[in-house]
PDB file of N, CA and C in Angstrom:
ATOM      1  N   UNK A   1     -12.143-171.598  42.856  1.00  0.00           N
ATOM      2  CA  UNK A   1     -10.767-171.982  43.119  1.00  0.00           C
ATOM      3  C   UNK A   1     -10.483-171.755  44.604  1.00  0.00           C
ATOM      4  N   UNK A   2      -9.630-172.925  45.108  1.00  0.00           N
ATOM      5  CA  UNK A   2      -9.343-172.663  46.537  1.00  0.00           C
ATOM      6  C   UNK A   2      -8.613-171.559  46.829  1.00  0.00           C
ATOM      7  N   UNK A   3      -8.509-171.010  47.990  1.00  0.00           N
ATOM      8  CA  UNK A   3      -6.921-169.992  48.214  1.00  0.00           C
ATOM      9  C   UNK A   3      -5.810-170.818  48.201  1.00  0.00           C
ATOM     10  N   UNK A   4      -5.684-171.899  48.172  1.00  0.00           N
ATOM     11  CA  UNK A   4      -4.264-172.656  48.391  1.00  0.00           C
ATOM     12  C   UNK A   4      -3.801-172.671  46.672  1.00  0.00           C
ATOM     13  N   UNK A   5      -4.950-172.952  45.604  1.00  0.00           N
ATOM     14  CA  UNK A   5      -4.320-173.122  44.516  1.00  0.00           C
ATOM     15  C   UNK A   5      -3.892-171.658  44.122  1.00  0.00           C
ATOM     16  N   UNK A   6      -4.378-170.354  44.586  1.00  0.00           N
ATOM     17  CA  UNK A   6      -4.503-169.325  44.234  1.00  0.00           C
ATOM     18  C   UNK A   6      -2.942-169.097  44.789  1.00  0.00           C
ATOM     19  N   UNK A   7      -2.484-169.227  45.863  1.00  0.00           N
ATOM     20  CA  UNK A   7      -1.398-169.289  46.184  1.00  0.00           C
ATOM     21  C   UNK A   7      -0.200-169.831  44.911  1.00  0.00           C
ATOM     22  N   UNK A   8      -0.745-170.982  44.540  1.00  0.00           N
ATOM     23  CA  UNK A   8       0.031-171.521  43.653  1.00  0.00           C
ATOM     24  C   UNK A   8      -0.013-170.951  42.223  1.00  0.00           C
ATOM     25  N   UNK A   9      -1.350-170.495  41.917  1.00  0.00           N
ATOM     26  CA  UNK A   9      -1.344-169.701  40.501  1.00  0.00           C
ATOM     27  C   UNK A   9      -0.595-168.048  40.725  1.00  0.00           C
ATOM     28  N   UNK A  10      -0.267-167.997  41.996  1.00  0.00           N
ATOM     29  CA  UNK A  10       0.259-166.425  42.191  1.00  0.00           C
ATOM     30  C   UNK A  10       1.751-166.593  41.698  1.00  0.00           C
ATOM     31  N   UNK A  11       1.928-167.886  42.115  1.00  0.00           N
ATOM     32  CA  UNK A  11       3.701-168.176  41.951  1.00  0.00           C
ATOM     33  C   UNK A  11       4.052-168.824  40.666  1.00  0.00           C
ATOM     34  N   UNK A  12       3.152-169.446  39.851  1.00  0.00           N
ATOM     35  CA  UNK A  12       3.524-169.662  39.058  1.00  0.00           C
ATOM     36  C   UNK A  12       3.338-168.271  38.012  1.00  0.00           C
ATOM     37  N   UNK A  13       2.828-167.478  38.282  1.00  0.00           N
ATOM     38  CA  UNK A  13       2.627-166.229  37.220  1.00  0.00           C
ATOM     39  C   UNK A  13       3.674-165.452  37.107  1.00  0.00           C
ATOM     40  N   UNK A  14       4.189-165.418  38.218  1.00  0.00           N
ATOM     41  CA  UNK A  14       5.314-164.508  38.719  1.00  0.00           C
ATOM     42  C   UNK A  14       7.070-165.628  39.449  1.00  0.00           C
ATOM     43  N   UNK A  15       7.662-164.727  39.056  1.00  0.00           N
ATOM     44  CA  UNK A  15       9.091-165.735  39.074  1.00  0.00           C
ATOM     45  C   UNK A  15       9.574-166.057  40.255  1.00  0.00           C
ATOM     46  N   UNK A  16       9.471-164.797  41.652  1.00  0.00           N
ATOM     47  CA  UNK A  16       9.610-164.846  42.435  1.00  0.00           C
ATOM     48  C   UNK A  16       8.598-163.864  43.225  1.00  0.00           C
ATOM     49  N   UNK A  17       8.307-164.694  44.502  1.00  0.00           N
ATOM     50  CA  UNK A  17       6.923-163.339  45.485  1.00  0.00           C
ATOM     51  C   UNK A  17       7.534-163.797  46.675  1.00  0.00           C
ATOM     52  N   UNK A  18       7.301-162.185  47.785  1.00  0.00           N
ATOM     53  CA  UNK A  18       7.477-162.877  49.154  1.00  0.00           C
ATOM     54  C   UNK A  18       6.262-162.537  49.717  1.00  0.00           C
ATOM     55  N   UNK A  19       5.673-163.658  50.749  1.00  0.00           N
ATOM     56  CA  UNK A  19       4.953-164.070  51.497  1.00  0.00           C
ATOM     57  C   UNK A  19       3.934-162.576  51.530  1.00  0.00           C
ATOM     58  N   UNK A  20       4.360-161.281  51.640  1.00  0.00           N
ATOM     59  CA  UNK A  20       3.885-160.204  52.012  1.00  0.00           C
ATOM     60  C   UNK A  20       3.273-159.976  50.414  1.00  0.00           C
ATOM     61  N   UNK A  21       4.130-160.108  49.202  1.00  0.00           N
ATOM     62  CA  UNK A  21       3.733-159.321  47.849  1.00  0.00           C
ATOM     63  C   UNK A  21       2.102-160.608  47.705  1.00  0.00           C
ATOM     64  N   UNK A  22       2.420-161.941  47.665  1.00  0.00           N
ATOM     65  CA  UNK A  22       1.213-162.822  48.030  1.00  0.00           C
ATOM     66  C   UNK A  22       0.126-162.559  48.483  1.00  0.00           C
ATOM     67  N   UNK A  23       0.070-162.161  49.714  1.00  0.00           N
ATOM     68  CA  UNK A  23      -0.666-161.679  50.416  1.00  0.00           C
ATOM     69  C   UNK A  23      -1.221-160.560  50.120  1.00  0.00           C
ATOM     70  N   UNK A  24      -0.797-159.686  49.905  1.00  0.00           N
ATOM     71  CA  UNK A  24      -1.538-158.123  49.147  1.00  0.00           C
ATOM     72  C   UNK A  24      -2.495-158.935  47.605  1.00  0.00           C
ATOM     73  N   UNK A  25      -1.482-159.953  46.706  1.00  0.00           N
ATOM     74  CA  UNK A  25      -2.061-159.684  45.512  1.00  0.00           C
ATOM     75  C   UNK A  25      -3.921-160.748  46.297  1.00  0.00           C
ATOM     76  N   UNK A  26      -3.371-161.394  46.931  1.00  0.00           N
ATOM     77  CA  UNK A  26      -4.993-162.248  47.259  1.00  0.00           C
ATOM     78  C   UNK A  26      -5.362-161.685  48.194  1.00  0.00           C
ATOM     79  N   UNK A  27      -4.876-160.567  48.613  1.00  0.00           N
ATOM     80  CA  UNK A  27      -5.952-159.887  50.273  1.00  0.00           C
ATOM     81  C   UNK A  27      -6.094-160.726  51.218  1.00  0.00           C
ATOM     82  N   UNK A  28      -5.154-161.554  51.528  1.00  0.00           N
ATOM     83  CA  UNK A  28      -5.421-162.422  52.301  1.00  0.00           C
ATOM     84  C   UNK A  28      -3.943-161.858  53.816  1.00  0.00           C
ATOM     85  N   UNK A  29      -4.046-162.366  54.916  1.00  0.00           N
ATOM     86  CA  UNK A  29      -3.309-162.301  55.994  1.00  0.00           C
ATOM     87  C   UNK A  29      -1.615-163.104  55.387  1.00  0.00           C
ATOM     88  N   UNK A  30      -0.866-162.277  55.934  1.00  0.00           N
ATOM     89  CA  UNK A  30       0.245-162.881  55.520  1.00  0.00           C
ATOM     90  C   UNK A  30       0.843-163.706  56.204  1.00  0.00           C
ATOM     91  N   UNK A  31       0.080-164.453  57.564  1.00  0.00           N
ATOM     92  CA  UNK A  31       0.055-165.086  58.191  1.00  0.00           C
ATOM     93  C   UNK A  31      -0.572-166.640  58.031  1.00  0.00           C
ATOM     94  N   UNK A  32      -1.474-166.108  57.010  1.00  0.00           N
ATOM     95  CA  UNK A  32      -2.534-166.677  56.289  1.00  0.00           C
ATOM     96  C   UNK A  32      -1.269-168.073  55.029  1.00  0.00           C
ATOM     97  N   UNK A  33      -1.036-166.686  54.317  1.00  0.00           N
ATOM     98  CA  UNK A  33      -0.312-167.276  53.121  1.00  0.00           C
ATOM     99  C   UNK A  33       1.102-167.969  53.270  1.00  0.00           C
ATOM    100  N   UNK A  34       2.040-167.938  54.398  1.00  0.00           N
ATOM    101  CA  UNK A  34       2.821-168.252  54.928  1.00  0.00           C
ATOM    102  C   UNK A  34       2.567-169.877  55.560  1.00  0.00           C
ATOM    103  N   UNK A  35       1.427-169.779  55.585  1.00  0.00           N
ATOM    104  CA  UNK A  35       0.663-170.973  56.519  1.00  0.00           C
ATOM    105  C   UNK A  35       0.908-172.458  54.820  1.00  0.00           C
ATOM    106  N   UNK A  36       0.047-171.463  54.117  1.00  0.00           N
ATOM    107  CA  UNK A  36       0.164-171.959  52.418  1.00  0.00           C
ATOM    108  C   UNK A  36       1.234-171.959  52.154  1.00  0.00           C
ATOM    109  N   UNK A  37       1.624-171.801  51.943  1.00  0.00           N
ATOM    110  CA  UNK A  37       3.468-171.863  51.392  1.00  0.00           C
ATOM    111  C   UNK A  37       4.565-172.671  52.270  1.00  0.00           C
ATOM    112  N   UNK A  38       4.641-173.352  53.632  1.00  0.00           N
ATOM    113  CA  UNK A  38       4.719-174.327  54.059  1.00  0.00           C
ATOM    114  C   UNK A  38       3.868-175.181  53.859  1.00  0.00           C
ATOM    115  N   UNK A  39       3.005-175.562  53.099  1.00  0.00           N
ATOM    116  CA  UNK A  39       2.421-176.671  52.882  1.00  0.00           C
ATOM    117  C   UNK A  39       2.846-177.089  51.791  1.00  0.00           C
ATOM    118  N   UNK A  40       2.889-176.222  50.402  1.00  0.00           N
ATOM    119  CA  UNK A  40       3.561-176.165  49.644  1.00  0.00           C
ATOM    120  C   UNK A  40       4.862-176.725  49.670  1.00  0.00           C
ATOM    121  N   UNK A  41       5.333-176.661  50.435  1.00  0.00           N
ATOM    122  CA  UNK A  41       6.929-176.573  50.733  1.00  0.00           C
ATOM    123  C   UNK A  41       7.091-178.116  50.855  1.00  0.00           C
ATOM    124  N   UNK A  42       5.877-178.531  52.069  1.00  0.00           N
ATOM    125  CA  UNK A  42       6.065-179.791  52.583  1.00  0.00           C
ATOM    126  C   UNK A  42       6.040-180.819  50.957  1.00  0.00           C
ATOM    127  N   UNK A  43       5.334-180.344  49.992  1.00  0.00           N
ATOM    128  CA  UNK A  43       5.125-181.239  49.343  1.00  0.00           C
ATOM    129  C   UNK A  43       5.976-180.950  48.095  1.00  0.00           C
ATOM    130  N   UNK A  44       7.261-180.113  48.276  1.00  0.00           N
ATOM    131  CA  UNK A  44       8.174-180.304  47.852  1.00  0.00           C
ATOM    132  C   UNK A  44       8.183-179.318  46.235  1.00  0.00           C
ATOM    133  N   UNK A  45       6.974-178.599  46.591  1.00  0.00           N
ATOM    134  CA  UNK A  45       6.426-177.551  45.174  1.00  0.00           C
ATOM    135  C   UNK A  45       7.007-176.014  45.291  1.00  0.00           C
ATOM    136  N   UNK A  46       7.454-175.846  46.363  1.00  0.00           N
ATOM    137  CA  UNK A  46       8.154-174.423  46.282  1.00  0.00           C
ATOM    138  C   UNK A  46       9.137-174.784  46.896  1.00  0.00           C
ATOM    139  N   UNK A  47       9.962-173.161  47.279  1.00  0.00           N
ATOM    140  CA  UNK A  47      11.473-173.681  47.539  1.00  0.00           C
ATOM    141  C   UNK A  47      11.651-171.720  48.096  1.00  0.00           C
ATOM    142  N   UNK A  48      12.001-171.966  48.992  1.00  0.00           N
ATOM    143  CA  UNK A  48      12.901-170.207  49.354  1.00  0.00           C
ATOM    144  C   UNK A  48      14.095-169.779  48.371  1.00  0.00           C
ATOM    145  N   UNK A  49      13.987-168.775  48.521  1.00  0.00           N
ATOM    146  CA  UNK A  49      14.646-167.873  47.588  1.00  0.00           C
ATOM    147  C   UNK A  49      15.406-166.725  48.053  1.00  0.00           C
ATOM    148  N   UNK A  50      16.705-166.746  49.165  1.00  0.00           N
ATOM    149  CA  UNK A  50      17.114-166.004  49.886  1.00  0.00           C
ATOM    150  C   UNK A  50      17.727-164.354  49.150  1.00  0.00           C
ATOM    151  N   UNK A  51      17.019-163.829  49.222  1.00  0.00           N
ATOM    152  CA  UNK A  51      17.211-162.100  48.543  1.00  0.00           C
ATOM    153  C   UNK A  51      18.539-161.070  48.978  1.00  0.00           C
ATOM    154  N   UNK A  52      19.432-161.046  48.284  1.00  0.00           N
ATOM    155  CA  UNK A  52      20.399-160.241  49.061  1.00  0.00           C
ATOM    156  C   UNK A  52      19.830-158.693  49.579  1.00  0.00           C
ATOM    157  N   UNK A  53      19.958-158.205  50.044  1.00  0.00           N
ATOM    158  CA  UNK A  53      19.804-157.152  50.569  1.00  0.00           C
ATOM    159  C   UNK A  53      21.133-156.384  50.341  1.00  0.00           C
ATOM    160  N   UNK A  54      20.983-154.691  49.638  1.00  0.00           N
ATOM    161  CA  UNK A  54      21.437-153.696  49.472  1.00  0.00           C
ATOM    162  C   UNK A  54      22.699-153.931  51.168  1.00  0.00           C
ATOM    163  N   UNK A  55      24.590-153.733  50.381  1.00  0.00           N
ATOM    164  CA  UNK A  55      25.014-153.768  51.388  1.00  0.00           C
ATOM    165  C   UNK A  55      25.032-152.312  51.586  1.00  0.00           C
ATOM    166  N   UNK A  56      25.124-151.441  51.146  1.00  0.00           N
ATOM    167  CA  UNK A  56      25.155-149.653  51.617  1.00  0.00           C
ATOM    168  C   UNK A  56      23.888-149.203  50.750  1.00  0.00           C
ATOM    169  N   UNK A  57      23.243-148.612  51.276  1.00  0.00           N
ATOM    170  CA  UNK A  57      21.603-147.623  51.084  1.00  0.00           C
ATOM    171  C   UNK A  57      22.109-146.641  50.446  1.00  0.00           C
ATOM    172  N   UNK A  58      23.322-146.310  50.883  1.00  0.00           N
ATOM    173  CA  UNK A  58      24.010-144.854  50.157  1.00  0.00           C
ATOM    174  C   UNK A  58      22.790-143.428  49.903  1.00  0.00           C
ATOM    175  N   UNK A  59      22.457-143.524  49.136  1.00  0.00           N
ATOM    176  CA  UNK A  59      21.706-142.519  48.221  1.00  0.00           C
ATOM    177  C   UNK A  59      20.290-142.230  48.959  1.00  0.00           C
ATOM    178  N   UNK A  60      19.605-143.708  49.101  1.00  0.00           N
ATOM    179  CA  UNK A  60      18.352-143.728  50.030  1.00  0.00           C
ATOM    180  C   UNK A  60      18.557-143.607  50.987  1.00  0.00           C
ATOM    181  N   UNK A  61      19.610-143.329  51.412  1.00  0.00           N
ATOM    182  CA  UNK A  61      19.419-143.022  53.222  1.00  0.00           C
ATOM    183  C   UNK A  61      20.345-141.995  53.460  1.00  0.00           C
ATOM    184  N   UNK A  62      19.746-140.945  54.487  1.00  0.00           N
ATOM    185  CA  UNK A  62      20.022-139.697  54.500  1.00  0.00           C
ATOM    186  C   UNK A  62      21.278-140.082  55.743  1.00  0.00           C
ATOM    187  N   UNK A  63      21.470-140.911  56.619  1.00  0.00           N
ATOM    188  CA  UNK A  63      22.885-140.960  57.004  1.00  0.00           C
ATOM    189  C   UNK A  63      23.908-141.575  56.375  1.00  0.00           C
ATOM    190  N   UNK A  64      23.617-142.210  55.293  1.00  0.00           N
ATOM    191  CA  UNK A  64      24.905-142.658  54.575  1.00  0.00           C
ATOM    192  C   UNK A  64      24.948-144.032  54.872  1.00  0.00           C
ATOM    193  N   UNK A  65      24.801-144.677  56.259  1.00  0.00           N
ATOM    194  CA  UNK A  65      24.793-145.917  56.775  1.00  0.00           C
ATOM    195  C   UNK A  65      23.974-146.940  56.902  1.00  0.00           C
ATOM    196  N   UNK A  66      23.980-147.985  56.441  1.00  0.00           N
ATOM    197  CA  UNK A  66      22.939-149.230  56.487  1.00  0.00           C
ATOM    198  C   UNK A  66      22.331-149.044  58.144  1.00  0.00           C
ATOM    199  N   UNK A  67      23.390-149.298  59.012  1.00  0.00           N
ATOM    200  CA  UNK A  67      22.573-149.015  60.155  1.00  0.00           C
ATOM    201  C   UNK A  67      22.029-148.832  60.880  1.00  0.00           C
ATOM    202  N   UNK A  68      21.782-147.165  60.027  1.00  0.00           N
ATOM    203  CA  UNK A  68      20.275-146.607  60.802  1.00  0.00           C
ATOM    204  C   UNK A  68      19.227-146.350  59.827  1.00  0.00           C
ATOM    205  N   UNK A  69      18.989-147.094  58.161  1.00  0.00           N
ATOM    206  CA  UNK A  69      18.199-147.292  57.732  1.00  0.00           C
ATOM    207  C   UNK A  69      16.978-148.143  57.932  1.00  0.00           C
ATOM    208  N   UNK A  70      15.542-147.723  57.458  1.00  0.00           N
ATOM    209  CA  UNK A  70      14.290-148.855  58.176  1.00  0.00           C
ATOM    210  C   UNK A  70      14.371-150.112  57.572  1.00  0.00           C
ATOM    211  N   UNK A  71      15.428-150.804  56.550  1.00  0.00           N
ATOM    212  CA  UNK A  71      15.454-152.029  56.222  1.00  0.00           C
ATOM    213  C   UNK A  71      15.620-152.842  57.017  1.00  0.00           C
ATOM    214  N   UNK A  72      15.594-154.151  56.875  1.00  0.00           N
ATOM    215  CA  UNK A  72      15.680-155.046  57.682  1.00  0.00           C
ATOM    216  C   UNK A  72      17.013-155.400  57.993  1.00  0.00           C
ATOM    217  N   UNK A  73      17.258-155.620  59.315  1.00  0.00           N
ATOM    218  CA  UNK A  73      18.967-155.800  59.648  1.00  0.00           C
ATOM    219  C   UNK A  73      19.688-157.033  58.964  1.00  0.00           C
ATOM    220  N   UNK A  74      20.898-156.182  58.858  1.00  0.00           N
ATOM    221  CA  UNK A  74      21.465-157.619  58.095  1.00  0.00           C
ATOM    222  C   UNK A  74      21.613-158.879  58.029  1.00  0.00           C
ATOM    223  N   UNK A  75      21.262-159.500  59.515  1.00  0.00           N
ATOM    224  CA  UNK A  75      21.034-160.619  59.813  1.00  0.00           C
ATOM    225  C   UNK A  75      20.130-161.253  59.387  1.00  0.00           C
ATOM    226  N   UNK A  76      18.889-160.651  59.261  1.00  0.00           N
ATOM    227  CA  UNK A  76      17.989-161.135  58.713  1.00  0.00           C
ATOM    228  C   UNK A  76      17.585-161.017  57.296  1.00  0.00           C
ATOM    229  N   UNK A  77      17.831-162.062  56.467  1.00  0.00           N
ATOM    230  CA  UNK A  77      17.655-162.287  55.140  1.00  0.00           C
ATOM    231  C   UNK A  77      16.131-161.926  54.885  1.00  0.00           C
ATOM    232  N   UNK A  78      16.346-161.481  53.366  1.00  0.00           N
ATOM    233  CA  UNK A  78      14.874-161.180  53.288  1.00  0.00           C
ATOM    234  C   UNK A  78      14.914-162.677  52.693  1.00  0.00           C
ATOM    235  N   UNK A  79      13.056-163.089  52.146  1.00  0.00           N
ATOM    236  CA  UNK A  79      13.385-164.111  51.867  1.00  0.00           C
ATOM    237  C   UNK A  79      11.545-164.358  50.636  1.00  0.00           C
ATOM    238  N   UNK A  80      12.186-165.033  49.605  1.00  0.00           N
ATOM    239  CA  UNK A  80      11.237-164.919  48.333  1.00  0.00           C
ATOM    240  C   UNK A  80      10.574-166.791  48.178  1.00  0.00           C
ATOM    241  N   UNK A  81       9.517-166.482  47.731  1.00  0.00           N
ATOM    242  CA  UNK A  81       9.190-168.139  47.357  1.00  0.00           C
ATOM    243  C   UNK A  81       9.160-167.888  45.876  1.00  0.00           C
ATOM    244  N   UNK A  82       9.259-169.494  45.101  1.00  0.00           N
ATOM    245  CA  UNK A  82       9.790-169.856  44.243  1.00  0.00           C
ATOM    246  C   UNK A  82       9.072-171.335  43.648  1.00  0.00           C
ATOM    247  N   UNK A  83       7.996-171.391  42.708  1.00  0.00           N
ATOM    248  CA  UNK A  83       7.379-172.755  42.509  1.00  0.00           C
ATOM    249  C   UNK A  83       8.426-173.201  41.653  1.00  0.00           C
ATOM    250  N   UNK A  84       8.340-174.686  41.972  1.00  0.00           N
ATOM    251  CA  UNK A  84       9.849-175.024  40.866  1.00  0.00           C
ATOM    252  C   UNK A  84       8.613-176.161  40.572  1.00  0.00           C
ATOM    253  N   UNK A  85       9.371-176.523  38.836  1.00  0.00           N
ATOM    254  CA  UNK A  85       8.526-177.079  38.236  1.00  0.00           C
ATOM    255  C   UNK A  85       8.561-178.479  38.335  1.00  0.00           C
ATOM    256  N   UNK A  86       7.937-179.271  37.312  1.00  0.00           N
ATOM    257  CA  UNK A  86       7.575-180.687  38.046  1.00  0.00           C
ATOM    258  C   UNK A  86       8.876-181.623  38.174  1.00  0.00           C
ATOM    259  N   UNK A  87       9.763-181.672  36.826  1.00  0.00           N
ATOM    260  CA  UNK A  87      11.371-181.853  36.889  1.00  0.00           C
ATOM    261  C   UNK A  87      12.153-181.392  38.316  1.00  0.00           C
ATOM    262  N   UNK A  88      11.735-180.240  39.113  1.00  0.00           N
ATOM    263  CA  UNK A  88      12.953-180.165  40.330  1.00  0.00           C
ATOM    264  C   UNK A  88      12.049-180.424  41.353  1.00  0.00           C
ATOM    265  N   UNK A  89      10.991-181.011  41.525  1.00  0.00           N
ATOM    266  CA  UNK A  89      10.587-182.498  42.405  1.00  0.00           C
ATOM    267  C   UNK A  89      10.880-183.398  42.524  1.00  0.00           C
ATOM    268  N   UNK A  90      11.887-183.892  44.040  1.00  0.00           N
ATOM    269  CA  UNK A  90      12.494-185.088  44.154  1.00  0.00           C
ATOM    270  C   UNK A  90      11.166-185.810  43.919  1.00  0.00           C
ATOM    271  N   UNK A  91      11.307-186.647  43.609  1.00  0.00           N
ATOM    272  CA  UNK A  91      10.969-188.316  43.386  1.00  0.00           C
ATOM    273  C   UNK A  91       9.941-188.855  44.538  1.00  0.00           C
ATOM    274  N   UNK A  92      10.469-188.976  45.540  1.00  0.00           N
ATOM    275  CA  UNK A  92      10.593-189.099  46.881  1.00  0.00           C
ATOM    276  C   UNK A  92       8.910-187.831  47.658  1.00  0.00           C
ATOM    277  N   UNK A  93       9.086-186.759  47.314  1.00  0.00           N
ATOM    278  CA  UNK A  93       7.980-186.079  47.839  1.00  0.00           C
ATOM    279  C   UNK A  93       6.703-185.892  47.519  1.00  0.00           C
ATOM    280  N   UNK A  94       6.711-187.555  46.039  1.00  0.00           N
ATOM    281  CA  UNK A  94       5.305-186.784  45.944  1.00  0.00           C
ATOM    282  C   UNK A  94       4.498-188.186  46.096  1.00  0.00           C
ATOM    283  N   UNK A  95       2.926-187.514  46.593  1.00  0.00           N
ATOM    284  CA  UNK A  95       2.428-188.920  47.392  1.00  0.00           C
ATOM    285  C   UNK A  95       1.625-189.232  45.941  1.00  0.00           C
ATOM    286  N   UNK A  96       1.629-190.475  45.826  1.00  0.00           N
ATOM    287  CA  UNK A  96       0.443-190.787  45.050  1.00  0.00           C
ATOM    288  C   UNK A  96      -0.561-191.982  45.725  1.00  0.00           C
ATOM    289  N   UNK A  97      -1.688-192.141  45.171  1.00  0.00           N
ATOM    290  CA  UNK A  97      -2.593-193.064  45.866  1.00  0.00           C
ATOM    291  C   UNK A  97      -2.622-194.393  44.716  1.00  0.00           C
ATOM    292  N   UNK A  98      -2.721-195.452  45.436  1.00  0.00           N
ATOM    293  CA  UNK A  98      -3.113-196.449  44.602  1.00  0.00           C
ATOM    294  C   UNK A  98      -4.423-197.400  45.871  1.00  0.00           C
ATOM    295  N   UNK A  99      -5.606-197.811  44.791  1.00  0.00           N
ATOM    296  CA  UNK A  99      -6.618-198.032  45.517  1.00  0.00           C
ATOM    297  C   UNK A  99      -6.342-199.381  46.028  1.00  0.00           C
ATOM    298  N   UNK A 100      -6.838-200.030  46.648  1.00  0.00           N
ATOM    299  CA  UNK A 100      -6.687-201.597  46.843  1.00  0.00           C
ATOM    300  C   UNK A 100      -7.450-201.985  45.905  1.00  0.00           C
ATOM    301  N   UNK A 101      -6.893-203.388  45.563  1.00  0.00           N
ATOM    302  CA  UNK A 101      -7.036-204.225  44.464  1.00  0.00           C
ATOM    303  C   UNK A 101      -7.917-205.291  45.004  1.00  0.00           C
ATOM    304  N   UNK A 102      -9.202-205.433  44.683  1.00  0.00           N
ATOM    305  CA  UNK A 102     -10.158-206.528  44.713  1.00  0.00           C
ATOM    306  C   UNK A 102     -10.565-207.767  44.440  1.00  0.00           C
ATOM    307  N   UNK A 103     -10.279-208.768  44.580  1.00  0.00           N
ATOM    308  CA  UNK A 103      -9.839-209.882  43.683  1.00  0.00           C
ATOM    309  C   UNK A 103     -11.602-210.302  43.174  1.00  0.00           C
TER     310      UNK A 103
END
C-alpha cells in the first residue's frame, strides 16, 4: 500500500486526525503528511475541521490565564482533517478518464 492511501485509510478509521496525530500513527514527517492531505484536498476527499480551542485553561494552568499557557495562541486555530464520503463530493472534482474511441 502506498503512503498516500495509508493517509487515507488513517482518516477513514478515525473521525477526525490532525496532520501531527497522522503523522505519528504512519511515522512519517508531518511535513510529509500535510503534503498528502492537500492533495487529498485538491481532489475534493477531505475537508478541514477547525477545532475550538479551550477559552480559559483554568485548572491546567498554574496562572489562571490562557495567555501564558504553552497552547497555541488564540489566533491560531488548531485545525483537524476530515475524509468526507463519496455523497459530500461535489460533482465537479472528480476526474474521470474516458479512452478515445477508435472507429
Amino acid at each position: 500500500m502506498t503512503t498516500l492511501f495509508a493517509v487515507r485509510d488513517s482518516l477513514r478509521d478515525h473521525a477526525l486526525l490532525t496532520s501531527s496525530q497522522i503523522a505519528a500513527i504512519l511515522n512519517l514527517p508531518k511535513t510529509t503528511v500535510e503534503d498528502m492531505l492537500r492533495y487529498w484536498q485538491s481532489r475534493g476527499r477531505v475537508e478541514t475541521v477547525s477545532l475550538s480551542s479551550a477559552k480559559n485553561c483554568g485548572s491546567s494552568c498554574k496562572s489562571g490565564s490562557c495567555s501564558s499557557c504553552a497552547s497555541p495562541p488564540q489566533n491560531e486555530a488548531l485545525q483537524a482533517w476530515r475524509w468526507r464520503d463519496q455523497s459530500e463530493v461535489p460533482a465537479g472534482s472528480v476526474m474521470t478518464f474516458h479512452p478515445p474511441q477508435h472507429p
